[in-house]
C-alpha atoms as a PDB file:
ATOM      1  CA  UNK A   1       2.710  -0.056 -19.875  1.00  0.00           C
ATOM      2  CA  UNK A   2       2.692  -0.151 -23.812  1.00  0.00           C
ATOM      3  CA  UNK A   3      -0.760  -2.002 -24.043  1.00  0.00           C
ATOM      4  CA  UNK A   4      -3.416  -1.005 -25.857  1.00  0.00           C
ATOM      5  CA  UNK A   5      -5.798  -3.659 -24.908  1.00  0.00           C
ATOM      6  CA  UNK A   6      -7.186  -3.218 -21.202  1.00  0.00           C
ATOM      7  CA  UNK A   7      -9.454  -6.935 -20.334  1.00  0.00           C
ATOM      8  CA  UNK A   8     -10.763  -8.019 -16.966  1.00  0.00           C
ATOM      9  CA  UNK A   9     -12.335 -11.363 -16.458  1.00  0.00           C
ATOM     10  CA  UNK A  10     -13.917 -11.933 -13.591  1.00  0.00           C
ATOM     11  CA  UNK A  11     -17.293 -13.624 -13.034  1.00  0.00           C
ATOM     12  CA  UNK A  12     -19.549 -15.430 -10.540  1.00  0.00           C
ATOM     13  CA  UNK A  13     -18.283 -18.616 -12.058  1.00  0.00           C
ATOM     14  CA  UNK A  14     -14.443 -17.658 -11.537  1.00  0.00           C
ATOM     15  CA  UNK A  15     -15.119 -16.568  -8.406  1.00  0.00           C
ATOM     16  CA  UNK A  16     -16.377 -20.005  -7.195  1.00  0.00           C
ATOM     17  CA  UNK A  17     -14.293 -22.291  -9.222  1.00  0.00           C
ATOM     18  CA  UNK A  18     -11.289 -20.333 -10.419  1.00  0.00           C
ATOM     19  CA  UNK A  19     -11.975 -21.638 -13.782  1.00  0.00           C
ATOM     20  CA  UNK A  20     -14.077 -20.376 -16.055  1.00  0.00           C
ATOM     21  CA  UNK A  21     -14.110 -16.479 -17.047  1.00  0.00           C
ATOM     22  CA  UNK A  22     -16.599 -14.005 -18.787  1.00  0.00           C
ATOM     23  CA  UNK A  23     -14.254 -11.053 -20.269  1.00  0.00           C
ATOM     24  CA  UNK A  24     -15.004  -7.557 -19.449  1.00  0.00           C
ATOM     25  CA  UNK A  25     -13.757  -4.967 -22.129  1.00  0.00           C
ATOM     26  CA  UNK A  26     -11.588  -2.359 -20.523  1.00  0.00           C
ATOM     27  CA  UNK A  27     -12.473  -0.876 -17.027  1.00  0.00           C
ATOM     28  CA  UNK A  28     -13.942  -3.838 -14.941  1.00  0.00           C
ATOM     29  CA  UNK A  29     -17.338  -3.769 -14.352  1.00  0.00           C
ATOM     30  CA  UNK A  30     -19.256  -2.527 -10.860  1.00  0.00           C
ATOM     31  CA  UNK A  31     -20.562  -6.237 -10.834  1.00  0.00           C
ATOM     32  CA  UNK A  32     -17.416  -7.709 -11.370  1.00  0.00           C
ATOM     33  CA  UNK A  33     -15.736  -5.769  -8.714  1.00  0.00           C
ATOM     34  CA  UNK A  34     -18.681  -6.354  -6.149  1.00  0.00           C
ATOM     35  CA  UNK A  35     -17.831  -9.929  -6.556  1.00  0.00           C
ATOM     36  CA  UNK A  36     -13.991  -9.446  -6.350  1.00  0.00           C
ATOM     37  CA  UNK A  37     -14.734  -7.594  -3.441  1.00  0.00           C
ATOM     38  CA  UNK A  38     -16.570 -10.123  -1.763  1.00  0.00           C
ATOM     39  CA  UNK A  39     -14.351 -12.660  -2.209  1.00  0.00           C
ATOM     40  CA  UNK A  40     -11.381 -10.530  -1.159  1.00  0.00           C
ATOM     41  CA  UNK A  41     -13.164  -9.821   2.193  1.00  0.00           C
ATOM     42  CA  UNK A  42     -13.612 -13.716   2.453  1.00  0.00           C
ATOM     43  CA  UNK A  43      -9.175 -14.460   1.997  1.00  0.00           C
ATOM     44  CA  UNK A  44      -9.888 -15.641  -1.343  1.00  0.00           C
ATOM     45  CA  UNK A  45      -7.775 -15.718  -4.203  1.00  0.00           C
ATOM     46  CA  UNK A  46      -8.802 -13.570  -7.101  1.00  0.00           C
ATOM     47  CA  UNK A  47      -7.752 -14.679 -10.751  1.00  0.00           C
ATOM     48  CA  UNK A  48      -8.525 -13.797 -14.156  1.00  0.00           C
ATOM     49  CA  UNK A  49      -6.579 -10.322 -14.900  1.00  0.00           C
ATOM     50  CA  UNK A  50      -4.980 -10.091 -18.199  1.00  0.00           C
ATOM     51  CA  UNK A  51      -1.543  -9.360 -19.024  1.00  0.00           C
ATOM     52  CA  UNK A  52      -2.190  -7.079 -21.358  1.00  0.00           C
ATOM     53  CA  UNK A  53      -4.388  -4.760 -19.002  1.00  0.00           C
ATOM     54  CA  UNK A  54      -3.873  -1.250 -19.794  1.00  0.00           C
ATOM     55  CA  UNK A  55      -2.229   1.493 -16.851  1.00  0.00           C
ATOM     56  CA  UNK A  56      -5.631   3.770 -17.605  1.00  0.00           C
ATOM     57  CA  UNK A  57      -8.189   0.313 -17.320  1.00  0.00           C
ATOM     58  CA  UNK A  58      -6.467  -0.349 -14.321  1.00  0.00           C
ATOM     59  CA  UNK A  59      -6.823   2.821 -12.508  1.00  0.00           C
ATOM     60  CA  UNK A  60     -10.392   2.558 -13.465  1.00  0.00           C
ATOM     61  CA  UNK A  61     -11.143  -0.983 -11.814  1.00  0.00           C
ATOM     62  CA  UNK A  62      -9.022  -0.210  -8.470  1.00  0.00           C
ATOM     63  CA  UNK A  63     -11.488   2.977  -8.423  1.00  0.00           C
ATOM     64  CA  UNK A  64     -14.449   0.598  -8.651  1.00  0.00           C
ATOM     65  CA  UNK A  65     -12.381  -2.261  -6.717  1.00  0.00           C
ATOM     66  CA  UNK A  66     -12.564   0.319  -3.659  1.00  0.00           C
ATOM     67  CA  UNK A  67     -15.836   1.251  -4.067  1.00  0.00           C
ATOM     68  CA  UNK A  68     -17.490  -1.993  -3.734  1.00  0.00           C
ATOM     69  CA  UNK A  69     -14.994  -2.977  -0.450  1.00  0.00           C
ATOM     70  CA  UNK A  70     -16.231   0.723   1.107  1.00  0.00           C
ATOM     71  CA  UNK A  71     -19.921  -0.522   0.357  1.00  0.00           C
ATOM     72  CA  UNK A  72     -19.875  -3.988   1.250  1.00  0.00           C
ATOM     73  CA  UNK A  73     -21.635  -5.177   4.379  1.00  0.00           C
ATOM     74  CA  UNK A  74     -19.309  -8.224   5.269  1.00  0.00           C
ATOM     75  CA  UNK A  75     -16.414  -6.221   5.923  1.00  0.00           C
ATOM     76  CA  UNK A  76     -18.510  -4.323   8.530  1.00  0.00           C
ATOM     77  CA  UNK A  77     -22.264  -2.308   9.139  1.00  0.00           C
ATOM     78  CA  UNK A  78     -21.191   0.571   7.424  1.00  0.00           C
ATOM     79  CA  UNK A  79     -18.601  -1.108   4.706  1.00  0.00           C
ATOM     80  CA  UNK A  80     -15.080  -0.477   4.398  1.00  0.00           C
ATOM     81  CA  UNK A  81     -14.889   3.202   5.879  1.00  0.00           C
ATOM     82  CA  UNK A  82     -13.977   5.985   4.369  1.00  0.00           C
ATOM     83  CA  UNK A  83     -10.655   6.943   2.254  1.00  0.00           C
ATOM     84  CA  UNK A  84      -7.996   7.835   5.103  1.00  0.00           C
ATOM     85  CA  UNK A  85      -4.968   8.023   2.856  1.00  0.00           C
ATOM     86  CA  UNK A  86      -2.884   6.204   0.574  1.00  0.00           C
ATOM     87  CA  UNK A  87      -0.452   3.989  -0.435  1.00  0.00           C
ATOM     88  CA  UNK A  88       2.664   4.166  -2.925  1.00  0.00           C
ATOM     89  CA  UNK A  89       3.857   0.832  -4.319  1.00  0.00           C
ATOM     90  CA  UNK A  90       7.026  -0.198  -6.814  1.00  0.00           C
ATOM     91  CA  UNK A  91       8.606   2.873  -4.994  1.00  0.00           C
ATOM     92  CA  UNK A  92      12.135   0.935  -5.378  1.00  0.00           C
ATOM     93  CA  UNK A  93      14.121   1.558  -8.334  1.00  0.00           C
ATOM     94  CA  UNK A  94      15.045  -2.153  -8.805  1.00  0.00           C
ATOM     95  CA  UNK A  95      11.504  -3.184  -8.397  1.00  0.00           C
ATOM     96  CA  UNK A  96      10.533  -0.333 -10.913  1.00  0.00           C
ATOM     97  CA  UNK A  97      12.863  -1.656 -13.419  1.00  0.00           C
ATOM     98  CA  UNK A  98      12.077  -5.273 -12.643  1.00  0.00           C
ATOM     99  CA  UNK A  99       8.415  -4.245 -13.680  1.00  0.00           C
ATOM    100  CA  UNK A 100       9.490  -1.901 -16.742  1.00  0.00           C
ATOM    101  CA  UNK A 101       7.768   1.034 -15.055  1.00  0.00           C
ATOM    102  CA  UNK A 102       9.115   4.378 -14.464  1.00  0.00           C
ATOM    103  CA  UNK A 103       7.436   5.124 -11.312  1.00  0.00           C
ATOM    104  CA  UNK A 104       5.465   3.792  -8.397  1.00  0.00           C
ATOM    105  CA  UNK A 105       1.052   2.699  -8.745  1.00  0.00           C
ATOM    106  CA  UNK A 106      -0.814   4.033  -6.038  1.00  0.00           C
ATOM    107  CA  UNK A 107      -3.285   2.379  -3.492  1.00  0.00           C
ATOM    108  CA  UNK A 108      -6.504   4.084  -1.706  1.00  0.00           C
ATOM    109  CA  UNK A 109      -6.757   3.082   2.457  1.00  0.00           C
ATOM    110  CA  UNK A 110      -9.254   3.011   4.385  1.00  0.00           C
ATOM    111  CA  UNK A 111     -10.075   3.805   7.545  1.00  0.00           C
ATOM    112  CA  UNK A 112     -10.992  -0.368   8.621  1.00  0.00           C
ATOM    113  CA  UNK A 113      -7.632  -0.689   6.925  1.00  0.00           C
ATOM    114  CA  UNK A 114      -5.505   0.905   9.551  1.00  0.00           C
ATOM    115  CA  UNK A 115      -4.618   0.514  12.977  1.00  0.00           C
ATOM    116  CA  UNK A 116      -2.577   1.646  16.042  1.00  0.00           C
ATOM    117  CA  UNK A 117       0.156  -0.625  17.160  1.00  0.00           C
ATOM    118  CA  UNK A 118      -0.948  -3.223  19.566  1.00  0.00           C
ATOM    119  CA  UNK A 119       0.471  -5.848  21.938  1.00  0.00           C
ATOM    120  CA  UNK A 120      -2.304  -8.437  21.566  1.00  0.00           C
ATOM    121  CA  UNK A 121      -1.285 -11.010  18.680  1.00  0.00           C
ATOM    122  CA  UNK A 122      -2.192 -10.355  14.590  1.00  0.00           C
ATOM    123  CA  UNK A 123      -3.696 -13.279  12.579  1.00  0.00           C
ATOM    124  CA  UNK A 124      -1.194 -14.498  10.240  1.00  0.00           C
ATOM    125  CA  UNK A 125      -3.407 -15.689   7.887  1.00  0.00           C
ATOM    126  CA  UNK A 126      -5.144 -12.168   7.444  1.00  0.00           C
ATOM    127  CA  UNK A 127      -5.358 -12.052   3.524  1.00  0.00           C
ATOM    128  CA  UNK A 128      -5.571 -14.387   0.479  1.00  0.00           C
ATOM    129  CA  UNK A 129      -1.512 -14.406   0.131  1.00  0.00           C
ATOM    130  CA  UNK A 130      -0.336 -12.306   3.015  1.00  0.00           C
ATOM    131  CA  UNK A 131       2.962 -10.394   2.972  1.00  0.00           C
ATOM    132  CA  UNK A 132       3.962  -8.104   5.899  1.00  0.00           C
ATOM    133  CA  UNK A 133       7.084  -5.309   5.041  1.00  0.00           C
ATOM    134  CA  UNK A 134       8.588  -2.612   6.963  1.00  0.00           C
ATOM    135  CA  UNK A 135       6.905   0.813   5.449  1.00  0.00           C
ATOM    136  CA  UNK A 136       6.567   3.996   6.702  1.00  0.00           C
ATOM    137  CA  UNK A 137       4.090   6.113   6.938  1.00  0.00           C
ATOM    138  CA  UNK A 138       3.040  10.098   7.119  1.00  0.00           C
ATOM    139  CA  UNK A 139       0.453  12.220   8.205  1.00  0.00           C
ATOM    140  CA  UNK A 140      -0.832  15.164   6.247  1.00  0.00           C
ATOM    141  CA  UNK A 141      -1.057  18.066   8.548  1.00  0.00           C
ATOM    142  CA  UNK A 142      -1.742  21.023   6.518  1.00  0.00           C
ATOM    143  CA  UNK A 143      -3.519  21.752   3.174  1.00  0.00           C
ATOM    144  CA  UNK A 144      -0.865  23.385   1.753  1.00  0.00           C
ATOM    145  CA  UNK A 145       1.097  20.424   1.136  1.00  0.00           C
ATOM    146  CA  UNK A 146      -1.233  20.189  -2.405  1.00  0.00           C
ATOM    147  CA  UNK A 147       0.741  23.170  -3.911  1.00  0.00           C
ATOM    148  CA  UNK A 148       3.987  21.235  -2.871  1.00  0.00           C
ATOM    149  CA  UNK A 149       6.790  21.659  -5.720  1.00  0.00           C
ATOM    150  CA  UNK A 150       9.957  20.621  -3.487  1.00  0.00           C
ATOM    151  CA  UNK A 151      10.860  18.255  -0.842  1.00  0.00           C
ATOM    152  CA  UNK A 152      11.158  20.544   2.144  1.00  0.00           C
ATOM    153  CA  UNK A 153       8.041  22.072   1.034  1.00  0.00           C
ATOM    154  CA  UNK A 154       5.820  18.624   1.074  1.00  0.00           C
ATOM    155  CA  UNK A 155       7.867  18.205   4.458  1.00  0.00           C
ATOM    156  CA  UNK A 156       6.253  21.220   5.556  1.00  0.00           C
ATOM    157  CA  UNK A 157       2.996  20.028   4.734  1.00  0.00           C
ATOM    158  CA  UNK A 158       3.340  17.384   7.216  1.00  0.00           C
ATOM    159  CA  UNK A 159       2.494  16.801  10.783  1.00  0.00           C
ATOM    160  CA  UNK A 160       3.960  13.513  12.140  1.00  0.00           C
ATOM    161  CA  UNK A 161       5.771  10.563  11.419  1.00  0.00           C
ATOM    162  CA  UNK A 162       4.952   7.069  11.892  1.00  0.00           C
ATOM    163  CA  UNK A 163       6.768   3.694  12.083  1.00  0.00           C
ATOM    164  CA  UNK A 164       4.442   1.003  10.050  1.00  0.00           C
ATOM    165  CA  UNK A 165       4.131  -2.233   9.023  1.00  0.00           C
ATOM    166  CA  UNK A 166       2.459  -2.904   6.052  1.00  0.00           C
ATOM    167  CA  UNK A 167       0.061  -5.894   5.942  1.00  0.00           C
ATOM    168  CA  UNK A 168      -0.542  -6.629   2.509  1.00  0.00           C
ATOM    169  CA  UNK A 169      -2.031  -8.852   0.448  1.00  0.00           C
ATOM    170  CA  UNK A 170      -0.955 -10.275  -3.068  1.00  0.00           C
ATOM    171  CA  UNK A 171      -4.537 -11.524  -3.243  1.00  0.00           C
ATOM    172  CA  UNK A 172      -3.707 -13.087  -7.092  1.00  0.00           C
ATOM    173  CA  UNK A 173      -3.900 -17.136  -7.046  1.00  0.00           C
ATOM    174  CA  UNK A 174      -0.924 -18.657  -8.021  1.00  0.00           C
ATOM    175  CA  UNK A 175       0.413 -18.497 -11.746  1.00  0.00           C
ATOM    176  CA  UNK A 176      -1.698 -15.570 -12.549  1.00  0.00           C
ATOM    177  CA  UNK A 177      -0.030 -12.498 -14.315  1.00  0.00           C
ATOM    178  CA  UNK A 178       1.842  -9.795 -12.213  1.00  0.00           C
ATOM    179  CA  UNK A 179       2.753  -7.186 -13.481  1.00  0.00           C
ATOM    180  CA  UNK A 180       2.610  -2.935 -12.804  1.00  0.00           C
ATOM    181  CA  UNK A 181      -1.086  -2.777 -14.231  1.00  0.00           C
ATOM    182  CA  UNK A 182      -2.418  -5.478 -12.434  1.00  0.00           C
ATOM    183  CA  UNK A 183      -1.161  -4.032  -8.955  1.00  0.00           C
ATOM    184  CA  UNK A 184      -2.699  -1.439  -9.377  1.00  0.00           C
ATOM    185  CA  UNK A 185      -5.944  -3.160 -10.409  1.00  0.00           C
ATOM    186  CA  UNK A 186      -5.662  -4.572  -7.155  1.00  0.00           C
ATOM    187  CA  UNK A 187      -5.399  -1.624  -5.336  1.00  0.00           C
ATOM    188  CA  UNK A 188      -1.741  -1.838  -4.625  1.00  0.00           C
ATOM    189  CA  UNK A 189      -2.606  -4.848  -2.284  1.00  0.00           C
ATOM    190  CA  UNK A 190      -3.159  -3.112   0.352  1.00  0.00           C
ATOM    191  CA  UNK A 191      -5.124  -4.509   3.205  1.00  0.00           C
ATOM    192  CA  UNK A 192      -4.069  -3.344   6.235  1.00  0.00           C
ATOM    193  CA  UNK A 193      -1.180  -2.269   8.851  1.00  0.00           C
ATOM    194  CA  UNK A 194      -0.072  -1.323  11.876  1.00  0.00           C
ATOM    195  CA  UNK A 195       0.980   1.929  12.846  1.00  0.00           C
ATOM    196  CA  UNK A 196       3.120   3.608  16.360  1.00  0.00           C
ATOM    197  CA  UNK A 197       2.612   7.058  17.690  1.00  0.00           C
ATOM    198  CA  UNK A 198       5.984   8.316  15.863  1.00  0.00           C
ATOM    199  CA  UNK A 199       7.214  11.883  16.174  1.00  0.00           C
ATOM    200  CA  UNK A 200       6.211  15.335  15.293  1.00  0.00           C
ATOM    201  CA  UNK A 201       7.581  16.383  11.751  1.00  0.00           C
ATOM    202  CA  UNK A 202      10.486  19.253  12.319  1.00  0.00           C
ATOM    203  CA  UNK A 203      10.521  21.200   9.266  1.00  0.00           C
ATOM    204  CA  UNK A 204      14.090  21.575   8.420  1.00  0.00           C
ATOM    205  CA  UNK A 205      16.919  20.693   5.611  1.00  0.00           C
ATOM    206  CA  UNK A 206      17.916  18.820   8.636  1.00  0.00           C
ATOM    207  CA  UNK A 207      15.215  16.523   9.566  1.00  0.00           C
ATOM    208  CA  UNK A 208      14.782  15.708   5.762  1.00  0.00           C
ATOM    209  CA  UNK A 209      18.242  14.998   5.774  1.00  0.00           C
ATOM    210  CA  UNK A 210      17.608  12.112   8.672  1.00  0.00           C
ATOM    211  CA  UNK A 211      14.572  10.931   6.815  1.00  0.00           C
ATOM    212  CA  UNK A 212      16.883   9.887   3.779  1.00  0.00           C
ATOM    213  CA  UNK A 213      19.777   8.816   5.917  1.00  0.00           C
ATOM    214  CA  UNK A 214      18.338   6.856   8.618  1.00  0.00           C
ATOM    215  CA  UNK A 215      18.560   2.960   8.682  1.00  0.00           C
ATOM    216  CA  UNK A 216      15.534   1.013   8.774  1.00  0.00           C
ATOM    217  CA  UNK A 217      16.160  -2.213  10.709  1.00  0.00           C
ATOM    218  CA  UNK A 218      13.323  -5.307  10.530  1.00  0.00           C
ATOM    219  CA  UNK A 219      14.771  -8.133  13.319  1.00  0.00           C
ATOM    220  CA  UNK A 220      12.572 -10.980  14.113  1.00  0.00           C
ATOM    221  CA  UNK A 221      12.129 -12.369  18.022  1.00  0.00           C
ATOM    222  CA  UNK A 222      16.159 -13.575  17.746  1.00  0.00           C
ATOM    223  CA  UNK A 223      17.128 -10.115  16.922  1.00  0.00           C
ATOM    224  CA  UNK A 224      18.164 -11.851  13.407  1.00  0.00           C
ATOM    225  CA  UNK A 225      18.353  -8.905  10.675  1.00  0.00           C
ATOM    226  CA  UNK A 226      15.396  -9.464   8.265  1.00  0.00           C
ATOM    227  CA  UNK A 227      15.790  -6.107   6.146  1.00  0.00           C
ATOM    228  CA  UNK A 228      18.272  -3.101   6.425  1.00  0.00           C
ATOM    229  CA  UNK A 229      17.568  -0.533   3.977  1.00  0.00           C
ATOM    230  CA  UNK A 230      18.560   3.800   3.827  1.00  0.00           C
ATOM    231  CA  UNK A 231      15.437   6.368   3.702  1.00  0.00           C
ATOM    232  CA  UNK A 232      17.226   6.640   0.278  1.00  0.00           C
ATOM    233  CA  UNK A 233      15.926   3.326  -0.593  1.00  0.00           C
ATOM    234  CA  UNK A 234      12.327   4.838  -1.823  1.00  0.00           C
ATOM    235  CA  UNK A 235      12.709   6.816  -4.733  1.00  0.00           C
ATOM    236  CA  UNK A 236      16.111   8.703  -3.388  1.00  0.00           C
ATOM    237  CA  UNK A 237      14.451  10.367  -0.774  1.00  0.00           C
ATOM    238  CA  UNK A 238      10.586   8.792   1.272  1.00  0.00           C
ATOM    239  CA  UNK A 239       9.980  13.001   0.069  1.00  0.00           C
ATOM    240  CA  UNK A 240       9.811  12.254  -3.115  1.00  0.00           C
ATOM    241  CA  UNK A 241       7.028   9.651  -2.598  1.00  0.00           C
ATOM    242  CA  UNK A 242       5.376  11.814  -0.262  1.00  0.00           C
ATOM    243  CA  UNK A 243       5.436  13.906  -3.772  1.00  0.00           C
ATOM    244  CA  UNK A 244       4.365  11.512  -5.974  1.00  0.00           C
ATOM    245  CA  UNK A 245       1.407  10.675  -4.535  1.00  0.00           C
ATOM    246  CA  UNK A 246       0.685  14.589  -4.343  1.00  0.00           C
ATOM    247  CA  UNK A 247       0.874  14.939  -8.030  1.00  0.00           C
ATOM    248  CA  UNK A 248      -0.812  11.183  -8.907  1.00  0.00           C
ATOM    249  CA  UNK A 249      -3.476  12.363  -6.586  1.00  0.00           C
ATOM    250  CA  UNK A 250      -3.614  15.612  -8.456  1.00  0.00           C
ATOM    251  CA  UNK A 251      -4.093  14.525 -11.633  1.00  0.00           C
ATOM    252  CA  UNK A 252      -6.240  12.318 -10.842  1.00  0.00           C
ATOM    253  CA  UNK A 253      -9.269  15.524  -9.671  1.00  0.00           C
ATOM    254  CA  UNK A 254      -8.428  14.883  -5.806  1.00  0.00           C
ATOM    255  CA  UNK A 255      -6.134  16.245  -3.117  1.00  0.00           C
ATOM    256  CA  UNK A 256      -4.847  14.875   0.019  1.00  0.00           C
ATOM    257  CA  UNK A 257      -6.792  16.274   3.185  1.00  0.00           C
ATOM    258  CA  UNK A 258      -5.451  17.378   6.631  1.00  0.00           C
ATOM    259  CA  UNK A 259      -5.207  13.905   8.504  1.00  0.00           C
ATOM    260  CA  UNK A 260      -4.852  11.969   5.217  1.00  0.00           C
ATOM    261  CA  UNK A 261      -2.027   9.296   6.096  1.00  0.00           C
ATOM    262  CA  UNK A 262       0.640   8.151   3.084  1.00  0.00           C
ATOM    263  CA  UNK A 263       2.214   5.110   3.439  1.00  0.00           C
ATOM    264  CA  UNK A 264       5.527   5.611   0.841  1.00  0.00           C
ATOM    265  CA  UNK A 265       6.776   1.991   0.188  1.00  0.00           C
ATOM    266  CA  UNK A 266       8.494  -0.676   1.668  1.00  0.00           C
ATOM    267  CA  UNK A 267      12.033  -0.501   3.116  1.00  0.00           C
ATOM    268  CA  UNK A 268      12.014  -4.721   3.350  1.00  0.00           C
ATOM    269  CA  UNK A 269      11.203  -7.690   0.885  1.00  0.00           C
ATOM    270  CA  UNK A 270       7.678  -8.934   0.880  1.00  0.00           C
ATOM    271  CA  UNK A 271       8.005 -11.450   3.597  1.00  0.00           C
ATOM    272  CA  UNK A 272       4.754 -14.084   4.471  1.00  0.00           C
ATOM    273  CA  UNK A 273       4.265 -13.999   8.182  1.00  0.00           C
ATOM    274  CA  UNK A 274       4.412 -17.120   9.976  1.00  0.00           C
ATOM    275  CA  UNK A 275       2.831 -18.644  13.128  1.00  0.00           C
ATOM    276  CA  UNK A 276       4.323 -17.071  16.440  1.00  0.00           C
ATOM    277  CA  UNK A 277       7.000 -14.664  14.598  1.00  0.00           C
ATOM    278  CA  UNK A 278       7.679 -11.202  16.253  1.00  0.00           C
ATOM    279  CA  UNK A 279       9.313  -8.783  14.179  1.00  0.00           C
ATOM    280  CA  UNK A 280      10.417  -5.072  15.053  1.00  0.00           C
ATOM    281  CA  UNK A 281      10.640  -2.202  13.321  1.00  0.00           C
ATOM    282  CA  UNK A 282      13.565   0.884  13.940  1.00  0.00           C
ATOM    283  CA  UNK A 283      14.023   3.718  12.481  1.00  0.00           C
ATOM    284  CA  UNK A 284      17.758   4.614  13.091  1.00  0.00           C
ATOM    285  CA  UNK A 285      18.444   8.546  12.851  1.00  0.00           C
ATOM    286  CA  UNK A 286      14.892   9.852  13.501  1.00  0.00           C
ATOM    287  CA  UNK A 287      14.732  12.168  16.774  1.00  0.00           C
ATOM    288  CA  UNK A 288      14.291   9.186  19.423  1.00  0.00           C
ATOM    289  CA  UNK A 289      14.793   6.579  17.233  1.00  0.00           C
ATOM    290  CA  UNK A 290      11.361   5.500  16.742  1.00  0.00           C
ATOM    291  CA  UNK A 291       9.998   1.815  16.644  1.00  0.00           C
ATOM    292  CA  UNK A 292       7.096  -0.603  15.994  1.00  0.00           C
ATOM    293  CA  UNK A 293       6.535  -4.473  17.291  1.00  0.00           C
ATOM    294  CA  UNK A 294       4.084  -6.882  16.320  1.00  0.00           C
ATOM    295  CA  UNK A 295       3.396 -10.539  16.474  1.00  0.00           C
ATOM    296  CA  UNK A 296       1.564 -12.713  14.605  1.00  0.00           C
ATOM    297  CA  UNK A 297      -0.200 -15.835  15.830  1.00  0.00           C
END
């Protein structure tokens, strides 16, 4: 973004009435996350992030955003878990350009974040503003996929492929700025998700190929269409997120680990999950044509 100013306000105060705000000069406090944090792990709307917050303030508070949900008691004994993976978001070039950004933010997940598909119902009021979308999402599978420079080469760095749907959270109360920066802030609004076993990566021209040409088909429990969307739709290729979040990862002093999952952006609209709704998941061109179900109560 071309701001120069990076503010955070959020206080005690704001956090119990949504009114008043104390402003905190460029990266957000520890404090000030601890009590975003909490109030996130209660479904609570957060408010008080500027427009003007800067890309580089914003890294900074979703660094100590994540901290204080990995530490904090209420969202289990031992916190929030530890880092499993993470997240690309605004990895559509529409979305991009409807956000005047160039290229995606990225989110940290957790381990309490993730889970296996299941057939017993999901809450639908899981998060402050929940949205569910149809993702996708990778598993690192060998170390080498840090010195990565081409698609078939992160490809190679990878050990399975997983259908997923994302269950995120725009967490923001209503009216409040939203813009690139403040997604971030937020950690990319990621909350949690719902993975299936998918299928063992084939590293090949071809099975890249079928990751950019496959059709990814969201139906609800009439079989009415919901989303239909081409591999292509993330960034050209879901490689070239799976890249992205090498290099933003990167330059940022880390690298992904062996068993590090990377969810690469959403093949649907942001959807808000209703009482009883089933949706599915296909992956149309992937080896077996893989799939993922889940209901919400």
């Amino acid at each position: 973004m071309k701001y120069r100013i990076g503010m955070l306000n959020l206080c005690a105060s704001l956090l119990l009435s949504g009114a008043s705000m104390v402003a905190y000069a460029q990266c957000a406090s520890e404090q000030a996350m601890a009590q975003a944090a909490a109030r996130w792990i209660d479904k609570q709307p957060l408010a008080g992030f500027p427009a003007a917050l800067s890309m580089a303030d914003a890294a900074c508070t979703r660094e100590r955003f994540v901290e204080q949900l990995r530490a904090h008691k209420p969202y289990g004994q031992s916190g929030g878990g530890r880092v499993v993976g993470y997240k690309a978001a605004l990895t559509n070039p529409a979305i991009q350009k409807k956000f005047g950004v160039a290229e995606p933010v990225r989110g940290v997940l957790l381990s309490r974040m993730l889970t296996m598909e299941t057939a017993f119902p999901v809450n639908s009021d899981y998060g402050a503003r929940p949205v569910f979308e149809a993702d996708l999402l990778v598993e690192v599978g060998d170390d080498a996929i840090n010195e990565a420079r081409t698609p078939l080469e992160a490809l190679k760095g990878l050990s399975r492929i997983q259908p997923f749907i994302e269950l995120a959270d725009l967490v923001l109360a209503e009216g409040e700025p939203l813009n690139a920066a403040v997604i971030m802030a937020i950690n990319a609004g990621a909350r949690g998700g719902y993975f299936g076993p998918g299928i063992s990566v084939q590293p090949t021209q071809a099975f890249a190929d079928a990751l950019r040409d496959m059709k990814v088909v969201m139906t609800d429990e009439q079989g009415n269409e919901l989303a239909n969307a081409p591999g292509a739709a993330i960034m050209g290729h879901p490689l070239n997120a799976v890249q992205w979040l090498i290099e933003d990862v990167r330059k940022n002093g880390g690298r992904l680990r062996v068993g590090d999952k990377l969810s690469l952006g959403s093949f649907s609209e942001p959807m808000p999950p209703k009482h009883q709704m089933r949706v599915k998941v296909r992956y149309l061109g992937l080896p077996g044509d893989p799939e993922i179900n889940l209901r919400f109560r």
